[in-house]
N, C-alpha and C. Protein backbone atom coordinates (compact mmCIF):
# COMPACT_ATOMS: atom_id res chain seq x y z
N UNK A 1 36.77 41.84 -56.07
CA UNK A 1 36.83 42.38 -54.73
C UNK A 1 35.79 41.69 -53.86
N UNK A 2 36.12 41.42 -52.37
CA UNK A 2 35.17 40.47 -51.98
C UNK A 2 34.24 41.48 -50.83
N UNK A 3 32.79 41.33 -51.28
CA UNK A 3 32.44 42.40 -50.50
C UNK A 3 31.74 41.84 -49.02
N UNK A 4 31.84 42.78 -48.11
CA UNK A 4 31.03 42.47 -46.99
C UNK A 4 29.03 42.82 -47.02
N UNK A 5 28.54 41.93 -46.83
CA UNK A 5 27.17 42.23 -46.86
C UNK A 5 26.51 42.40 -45.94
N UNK A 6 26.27 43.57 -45.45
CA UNK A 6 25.36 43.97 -43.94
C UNK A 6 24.04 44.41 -44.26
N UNK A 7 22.80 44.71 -43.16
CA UNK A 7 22.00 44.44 -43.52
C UNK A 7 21.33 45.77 -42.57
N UNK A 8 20.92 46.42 -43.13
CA UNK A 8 20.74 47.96 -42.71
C UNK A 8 19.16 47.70 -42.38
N UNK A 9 18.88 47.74 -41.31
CA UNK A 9 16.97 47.89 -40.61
C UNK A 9 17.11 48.89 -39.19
N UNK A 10 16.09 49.40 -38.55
CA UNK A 10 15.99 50.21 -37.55
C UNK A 10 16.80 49.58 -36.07
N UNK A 11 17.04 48.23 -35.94
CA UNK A 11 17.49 47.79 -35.25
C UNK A 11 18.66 48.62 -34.58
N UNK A 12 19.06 49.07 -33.28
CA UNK A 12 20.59 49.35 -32.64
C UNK A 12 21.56 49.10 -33.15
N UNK A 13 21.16 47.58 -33.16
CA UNK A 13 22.65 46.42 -33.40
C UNK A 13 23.18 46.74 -34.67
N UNK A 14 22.38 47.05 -35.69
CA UNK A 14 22.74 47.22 -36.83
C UNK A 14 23.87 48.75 -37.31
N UNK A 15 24.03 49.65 -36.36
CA UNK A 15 25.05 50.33 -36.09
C UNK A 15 26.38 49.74 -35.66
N UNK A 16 26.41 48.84 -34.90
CA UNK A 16 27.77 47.78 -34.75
C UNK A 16 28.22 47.14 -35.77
N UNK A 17 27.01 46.64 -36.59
CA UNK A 17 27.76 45.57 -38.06
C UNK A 17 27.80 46.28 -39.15
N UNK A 18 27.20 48.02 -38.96
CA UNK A 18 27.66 48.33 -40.20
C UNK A 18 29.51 48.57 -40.07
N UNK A 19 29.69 49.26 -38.56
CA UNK A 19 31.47 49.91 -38.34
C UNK A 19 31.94 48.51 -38.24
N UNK A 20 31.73 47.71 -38.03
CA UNK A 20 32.49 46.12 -38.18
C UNK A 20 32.52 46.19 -39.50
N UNK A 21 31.61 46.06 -40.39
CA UNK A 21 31.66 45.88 -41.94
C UNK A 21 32.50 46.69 -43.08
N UNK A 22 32.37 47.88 -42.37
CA UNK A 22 33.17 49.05 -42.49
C UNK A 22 34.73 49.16 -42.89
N UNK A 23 35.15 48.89 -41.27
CA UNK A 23 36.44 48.96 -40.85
C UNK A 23 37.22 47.59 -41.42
N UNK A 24 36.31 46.31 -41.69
CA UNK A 24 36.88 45.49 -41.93
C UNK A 24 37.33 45.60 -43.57
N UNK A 25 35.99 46.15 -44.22
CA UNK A 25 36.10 46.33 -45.55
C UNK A 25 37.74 47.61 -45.65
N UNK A 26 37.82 48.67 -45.07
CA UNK A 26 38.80 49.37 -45.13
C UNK A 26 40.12 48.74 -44.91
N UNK A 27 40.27 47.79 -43.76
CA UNK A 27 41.72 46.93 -44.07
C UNK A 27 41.90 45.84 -44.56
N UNK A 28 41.05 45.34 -45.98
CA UNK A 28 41.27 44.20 -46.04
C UNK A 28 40.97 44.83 -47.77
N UNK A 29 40.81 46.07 -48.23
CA UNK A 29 40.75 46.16 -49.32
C UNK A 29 39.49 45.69 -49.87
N UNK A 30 38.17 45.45 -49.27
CA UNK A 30 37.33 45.04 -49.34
C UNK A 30 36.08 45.96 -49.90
N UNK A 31 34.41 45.67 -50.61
CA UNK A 31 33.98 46.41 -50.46
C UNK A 31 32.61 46.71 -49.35
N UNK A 32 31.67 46.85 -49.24
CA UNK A 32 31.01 46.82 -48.50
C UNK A 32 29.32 47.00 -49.11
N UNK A 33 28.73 46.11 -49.16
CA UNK A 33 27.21 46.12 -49.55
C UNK A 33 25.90 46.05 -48.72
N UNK A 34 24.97 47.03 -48.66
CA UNK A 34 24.10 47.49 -47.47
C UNK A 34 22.80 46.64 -48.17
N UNK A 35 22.33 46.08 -47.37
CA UNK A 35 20.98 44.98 -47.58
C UNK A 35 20.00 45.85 -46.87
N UNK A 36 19.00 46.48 -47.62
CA UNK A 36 17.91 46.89 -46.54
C UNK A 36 16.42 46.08 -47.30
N UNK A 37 15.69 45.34 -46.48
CA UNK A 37 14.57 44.28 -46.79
C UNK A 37 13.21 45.49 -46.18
N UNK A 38 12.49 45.71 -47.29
CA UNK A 38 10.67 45.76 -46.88
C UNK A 38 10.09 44.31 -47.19
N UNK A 39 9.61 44.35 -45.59
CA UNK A 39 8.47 43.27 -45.44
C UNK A 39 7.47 43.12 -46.35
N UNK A 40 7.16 42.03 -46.97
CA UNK A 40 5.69 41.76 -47.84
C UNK A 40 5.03 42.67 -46.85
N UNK A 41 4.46 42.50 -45.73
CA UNK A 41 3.08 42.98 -45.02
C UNK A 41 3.19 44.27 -44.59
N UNK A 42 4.27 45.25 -45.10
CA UNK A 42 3.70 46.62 -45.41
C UNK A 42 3.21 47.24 -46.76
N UNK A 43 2.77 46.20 -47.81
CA UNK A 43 2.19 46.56 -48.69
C UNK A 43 0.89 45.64 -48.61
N UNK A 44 -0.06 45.19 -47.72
CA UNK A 44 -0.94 44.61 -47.72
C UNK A 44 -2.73 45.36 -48.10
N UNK A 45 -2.22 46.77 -48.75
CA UNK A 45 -3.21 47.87 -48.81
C UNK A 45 -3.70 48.14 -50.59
N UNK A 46 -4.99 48.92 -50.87
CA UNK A 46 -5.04 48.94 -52.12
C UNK A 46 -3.82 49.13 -52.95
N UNK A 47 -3.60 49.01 -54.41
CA UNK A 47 -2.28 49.43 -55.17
C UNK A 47 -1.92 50.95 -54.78
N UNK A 48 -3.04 51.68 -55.08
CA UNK A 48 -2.48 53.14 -55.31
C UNK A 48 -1.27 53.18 -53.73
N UNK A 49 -2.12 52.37 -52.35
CA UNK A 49 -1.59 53.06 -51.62
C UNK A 49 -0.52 52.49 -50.92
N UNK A 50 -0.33 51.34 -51.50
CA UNK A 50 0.67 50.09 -51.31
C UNK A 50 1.72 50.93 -52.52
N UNK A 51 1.76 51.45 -53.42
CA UNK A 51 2.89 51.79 -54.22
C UNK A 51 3.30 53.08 -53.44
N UNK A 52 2.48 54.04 -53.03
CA UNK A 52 2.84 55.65 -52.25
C UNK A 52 3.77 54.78 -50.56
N UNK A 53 3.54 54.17 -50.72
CA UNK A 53 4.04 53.09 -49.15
C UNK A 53 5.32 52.59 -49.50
N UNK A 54 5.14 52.52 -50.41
CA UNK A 54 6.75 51.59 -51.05
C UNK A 54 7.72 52.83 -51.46
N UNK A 55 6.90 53.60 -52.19
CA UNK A 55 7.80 55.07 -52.44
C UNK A 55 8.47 55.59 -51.10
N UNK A 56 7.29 55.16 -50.19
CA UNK A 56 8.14 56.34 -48.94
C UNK A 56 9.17 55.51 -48.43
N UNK A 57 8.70 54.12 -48.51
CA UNK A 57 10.02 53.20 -47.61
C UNK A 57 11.24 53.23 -47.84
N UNK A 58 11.28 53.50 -49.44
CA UNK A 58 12.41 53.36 -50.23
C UNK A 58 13.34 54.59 -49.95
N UNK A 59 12.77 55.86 -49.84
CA UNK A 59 13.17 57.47 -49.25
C UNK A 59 13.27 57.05 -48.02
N UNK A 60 13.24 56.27 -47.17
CA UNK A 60 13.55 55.96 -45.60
C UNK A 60 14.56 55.67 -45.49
N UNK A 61 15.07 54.46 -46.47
CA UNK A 61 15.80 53.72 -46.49
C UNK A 61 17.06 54.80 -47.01
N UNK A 62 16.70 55.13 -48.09
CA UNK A 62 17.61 55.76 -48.87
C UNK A 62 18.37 56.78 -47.79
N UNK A 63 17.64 57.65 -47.58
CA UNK A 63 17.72 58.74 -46.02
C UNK A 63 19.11 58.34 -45.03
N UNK A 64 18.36 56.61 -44.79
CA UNK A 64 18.94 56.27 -43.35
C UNK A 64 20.78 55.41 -43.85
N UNK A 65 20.71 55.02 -45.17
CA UNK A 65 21.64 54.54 -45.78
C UNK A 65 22.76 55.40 -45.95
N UNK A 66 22.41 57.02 -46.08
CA UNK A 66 23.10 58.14 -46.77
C UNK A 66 23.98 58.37 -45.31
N UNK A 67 23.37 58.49 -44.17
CA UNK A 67 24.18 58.54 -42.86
C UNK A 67 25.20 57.70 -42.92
N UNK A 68 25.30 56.28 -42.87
CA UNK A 68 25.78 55.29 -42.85
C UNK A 68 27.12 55.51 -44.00
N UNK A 69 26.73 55.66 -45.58
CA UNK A 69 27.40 55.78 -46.48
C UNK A 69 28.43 57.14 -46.64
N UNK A 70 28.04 58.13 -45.64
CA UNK A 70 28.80 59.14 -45.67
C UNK A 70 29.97 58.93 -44.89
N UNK A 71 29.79 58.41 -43.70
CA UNK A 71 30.74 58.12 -42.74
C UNK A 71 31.85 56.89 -42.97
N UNK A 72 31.27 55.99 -44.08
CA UNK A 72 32.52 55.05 -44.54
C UNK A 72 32.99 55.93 -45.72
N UNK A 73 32.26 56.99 -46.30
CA UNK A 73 33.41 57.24 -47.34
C UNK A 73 34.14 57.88 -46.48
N UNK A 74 33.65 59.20 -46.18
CA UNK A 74 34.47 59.94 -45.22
C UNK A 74 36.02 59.53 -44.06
N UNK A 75 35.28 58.60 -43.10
CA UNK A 75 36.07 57.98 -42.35
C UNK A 75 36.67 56.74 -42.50
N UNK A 76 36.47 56.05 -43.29
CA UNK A 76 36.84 54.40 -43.97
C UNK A 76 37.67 54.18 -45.13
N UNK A 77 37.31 55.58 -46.54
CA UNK A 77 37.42 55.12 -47.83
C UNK A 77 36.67 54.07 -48.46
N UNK A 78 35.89 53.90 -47.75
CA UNK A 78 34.69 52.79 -48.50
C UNK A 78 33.36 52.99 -49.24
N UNK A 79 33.54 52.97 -50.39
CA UNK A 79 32.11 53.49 -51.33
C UNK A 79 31.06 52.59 -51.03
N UNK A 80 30.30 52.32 -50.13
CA UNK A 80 29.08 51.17 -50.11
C UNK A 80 28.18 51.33 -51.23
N UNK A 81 27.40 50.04 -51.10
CA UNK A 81 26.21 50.54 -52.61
C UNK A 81 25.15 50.14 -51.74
N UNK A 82 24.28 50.36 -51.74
CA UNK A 82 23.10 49.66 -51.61
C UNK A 82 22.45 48.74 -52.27
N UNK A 83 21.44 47.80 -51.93
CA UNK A 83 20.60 47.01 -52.51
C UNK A 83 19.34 47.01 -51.78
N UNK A 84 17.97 47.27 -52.15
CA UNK A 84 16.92 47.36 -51.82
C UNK A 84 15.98 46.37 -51.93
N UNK A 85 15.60 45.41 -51.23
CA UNK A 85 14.77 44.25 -51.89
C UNK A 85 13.32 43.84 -51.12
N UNK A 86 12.72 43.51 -51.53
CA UNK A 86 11.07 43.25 -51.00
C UNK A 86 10.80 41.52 -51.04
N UNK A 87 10.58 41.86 -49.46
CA UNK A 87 10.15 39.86 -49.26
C UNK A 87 10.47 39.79 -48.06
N UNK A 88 10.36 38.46 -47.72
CA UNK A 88 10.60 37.97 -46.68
C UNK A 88 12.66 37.92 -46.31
N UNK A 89 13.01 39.06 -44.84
CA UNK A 89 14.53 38.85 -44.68
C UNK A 89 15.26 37.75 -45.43
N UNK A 90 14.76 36.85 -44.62
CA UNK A 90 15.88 35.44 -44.43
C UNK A 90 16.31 35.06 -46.28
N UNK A 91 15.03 34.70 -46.87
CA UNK A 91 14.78 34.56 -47.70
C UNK A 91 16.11 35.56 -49.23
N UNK A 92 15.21 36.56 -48.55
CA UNK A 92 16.14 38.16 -49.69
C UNK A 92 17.98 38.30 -49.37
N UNK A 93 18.14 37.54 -48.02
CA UNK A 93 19.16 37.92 -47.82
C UNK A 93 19.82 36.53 -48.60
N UNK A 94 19.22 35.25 -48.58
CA UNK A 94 20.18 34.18 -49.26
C UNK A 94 19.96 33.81 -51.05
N UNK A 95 18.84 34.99 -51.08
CA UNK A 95 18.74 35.55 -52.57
C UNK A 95 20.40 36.05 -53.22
N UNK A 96 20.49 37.49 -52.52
CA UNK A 96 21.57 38.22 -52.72
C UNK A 96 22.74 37.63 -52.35
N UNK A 97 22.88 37.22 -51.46
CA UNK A 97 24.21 36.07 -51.52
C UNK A 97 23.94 35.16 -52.88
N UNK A 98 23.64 34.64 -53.49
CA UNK A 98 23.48 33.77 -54.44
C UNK A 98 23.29 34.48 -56.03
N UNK A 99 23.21 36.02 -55.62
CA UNK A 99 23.38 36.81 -56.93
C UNK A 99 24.72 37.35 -57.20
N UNK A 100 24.82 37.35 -55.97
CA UNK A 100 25.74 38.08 -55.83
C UNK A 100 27.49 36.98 -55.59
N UNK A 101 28.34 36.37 -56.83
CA UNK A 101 29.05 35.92 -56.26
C UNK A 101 30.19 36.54 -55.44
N UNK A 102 30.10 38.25 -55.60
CA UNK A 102 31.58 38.92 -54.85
C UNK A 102 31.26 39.22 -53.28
N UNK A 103 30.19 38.41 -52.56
CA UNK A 103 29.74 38.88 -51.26
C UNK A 103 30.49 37.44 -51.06
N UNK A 104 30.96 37.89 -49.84
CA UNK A 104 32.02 37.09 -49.08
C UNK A 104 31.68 37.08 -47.51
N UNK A 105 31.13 37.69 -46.97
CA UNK A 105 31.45 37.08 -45.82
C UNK A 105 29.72 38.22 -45.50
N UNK A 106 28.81 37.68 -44.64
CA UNK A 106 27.42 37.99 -44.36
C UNK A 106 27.89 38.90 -42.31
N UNK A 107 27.70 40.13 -42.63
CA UNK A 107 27.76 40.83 -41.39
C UNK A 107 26.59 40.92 -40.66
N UNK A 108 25.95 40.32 -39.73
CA UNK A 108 25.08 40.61 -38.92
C UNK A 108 25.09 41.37 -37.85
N UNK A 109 24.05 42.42 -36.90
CA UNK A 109 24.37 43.02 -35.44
C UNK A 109 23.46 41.77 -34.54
N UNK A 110 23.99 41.22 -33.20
CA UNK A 110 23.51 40.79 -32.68
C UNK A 110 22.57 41.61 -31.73
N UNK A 111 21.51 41.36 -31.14
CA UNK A 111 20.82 42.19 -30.02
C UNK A 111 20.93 42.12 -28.64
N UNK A 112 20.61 43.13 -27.83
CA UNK A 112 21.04 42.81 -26.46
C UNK A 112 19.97 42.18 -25.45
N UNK A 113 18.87 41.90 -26.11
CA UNK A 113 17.41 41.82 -25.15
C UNK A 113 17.56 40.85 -24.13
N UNK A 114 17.19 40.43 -23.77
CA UNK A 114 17.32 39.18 -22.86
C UNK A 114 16.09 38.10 -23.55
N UNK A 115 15.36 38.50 -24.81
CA UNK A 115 14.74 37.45 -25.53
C UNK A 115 15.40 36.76 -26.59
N UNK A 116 16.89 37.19 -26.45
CA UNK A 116 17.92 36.73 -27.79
C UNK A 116 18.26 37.72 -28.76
N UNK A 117 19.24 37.09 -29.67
CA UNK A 117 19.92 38.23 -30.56
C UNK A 117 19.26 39.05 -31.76
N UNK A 118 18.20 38.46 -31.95
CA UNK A 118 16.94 38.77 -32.74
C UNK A 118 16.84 38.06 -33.81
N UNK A 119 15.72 37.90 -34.32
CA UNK A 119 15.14 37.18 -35.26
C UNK A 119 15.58 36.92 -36.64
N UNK A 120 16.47 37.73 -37.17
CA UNK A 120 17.52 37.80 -38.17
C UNK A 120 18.70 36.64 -37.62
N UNK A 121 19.16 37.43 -36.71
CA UNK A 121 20.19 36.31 -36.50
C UNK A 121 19.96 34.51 -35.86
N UNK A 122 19.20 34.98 -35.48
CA UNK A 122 18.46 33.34 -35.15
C UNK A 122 18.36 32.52 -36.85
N UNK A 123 17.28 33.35 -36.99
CA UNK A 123 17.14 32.38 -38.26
C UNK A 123 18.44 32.32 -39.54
N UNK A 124 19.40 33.21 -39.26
CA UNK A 124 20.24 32.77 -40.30
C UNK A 124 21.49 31.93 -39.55
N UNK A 125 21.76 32.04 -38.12
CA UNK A 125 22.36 31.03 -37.91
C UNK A 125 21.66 29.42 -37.95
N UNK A 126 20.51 29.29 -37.72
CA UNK A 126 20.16 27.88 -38.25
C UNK A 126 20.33 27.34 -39.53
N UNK A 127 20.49 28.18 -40.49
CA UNK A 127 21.05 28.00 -42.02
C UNK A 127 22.05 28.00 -42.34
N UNK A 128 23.14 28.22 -41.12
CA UNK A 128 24.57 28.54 -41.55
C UNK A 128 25.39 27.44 -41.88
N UNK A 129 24.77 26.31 -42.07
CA UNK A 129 25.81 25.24 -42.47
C UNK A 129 25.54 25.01 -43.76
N UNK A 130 24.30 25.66 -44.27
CA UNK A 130 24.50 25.61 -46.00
C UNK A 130 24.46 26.74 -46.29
N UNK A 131 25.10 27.86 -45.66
CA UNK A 131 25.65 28.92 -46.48
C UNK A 131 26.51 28.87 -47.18
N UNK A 132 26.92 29.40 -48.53
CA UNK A 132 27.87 29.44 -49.67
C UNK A 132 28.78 30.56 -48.78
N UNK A 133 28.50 31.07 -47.41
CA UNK A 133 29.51 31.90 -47.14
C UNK A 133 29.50 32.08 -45.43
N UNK A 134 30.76 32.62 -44.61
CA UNK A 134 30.40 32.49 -43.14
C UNK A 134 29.65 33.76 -43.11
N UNK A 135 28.88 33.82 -41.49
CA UNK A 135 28.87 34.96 -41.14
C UNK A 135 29.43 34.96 -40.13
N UNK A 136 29.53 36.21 -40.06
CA UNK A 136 29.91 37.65 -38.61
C UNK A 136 28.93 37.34 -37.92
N UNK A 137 28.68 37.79 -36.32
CA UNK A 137 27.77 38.50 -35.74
C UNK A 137 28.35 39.29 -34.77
N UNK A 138 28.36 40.44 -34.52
CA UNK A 138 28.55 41.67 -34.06
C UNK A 138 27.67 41.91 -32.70
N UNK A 139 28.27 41.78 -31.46
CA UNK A 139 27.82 42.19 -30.66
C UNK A 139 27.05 43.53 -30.40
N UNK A 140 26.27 43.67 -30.42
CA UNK A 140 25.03 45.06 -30.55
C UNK A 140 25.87 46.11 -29.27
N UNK A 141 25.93 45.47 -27.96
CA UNK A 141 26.75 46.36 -27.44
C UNK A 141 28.37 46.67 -27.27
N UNK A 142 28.97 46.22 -28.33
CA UNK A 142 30.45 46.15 -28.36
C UNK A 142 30.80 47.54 -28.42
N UNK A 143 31.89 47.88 -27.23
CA UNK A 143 32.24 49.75 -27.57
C UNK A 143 32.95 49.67 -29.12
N UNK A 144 32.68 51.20 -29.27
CA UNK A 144 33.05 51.04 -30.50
C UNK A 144 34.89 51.31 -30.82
N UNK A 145 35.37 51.27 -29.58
CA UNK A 145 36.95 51.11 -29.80
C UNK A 145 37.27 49.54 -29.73
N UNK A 146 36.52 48.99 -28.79
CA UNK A 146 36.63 47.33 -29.23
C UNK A 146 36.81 46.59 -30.39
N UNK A 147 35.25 47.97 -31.13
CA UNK A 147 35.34 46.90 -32.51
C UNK A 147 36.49 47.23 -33.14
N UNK A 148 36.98 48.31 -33.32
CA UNK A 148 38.16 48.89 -34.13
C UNK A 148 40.16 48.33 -33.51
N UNK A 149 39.58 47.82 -32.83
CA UNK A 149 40.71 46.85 -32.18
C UNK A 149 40.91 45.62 -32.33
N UNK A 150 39.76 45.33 -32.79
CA UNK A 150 39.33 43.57 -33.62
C UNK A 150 39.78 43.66 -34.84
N UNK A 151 39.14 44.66 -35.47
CA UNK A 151 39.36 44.65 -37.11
C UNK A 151 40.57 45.08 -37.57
C-alpha cells in the first residue's frame, strides 16, 4: 500500500496537508503516515531534564496527532500511524522516506507569510530532484472544499 507522508508540527499549514493527505489517501486506497520531528535544541539541558522534556514533547505530539487521527478514521476510513523522530526536519524526514519503502508521495502545508512558504518547504524543495519520491505542497490557505474537489 503506498502511503502518504505528512508532517504534523504547530504550523496552520499543516492542517491543509494533513485533509489533502487524508482525502487523497481515502480515494486512492492509500495509507497515510504522520511525521512529527523534535528539534535537537530542545534537549540542550541536564539529562534528568532533557529526558522529562522529551517525555512531555512526545504527550504533545501524541495529544495533537489523536485530533488529526480521529477525524481520518472517523471521516476518511484512514488508520494513520505515527512516527516520532528526533533531529534535524529536513534530515529525519529523508531518513523516513528511505526507511520507509511504502511512502510514496511526501505531503507538505505551504505557508501564507509574505516571508515564504516556510522553512520546511524551502528546504525540501531544493532537494527535490534527488528525492526517491515527489512531493505535494498544499496551499496553507486553500478552502477546505477546494481541497476536497482536487482530491
Amino acid at each position: 500500500m503506498r502511503k502518504f507522508l505528512v508532517v504534523l508540527d504547530d504550523s496552520r499549514e499543516c492542517l491543509n496537508a494533513m485533509r489533502f493527505a487524508a482525502l487523497r489517501a481515502a480515494h486512492t486506497g492509500g495509507g497515510v503516515q504522520v511525521l512529527s520531528i523534535i528539534p535537537p535544541e530542545e534537549f540542550q539541558h541536564w539529562m534528568g531534564v532533557a529526558d522529562l522534556m522529551r517525555a512531555e514533547a512526545r504527550e504533545r505530539i501524541e495529544a495533537h496527532f489523536e485530533v488529526f487521527a480521529k477525524w481520518m478514521r472517523d471521516k476518511q476510513g484512514v488508520n494513520p500511524e505515527l512516527i516520532i523522530r528526533e533531529g534535524d526536519p529536513v534530515a529525519e524526514i529523508l531518513a523516513q522516506v528511505k526507511e520507509d519503502p511504502a511512502v510514496g508521495i511526501l505531503v507538505l502545508g505551504a505557508g501564507t507569510e509574505k516571508s515564504g512558504p516556510g522553512p520546511l518547504v524551502t528546504a525540501m524543495t531544493r532537494s527535490s530532484g534527488s528525492l526517491p519520491i515527489p512531493i505535494t505542497i498544499v496551499p496553507g490557505d486553500m478552502s477546505k472544499e477546494r481541497l476536497e474537489s482536487i482530491t
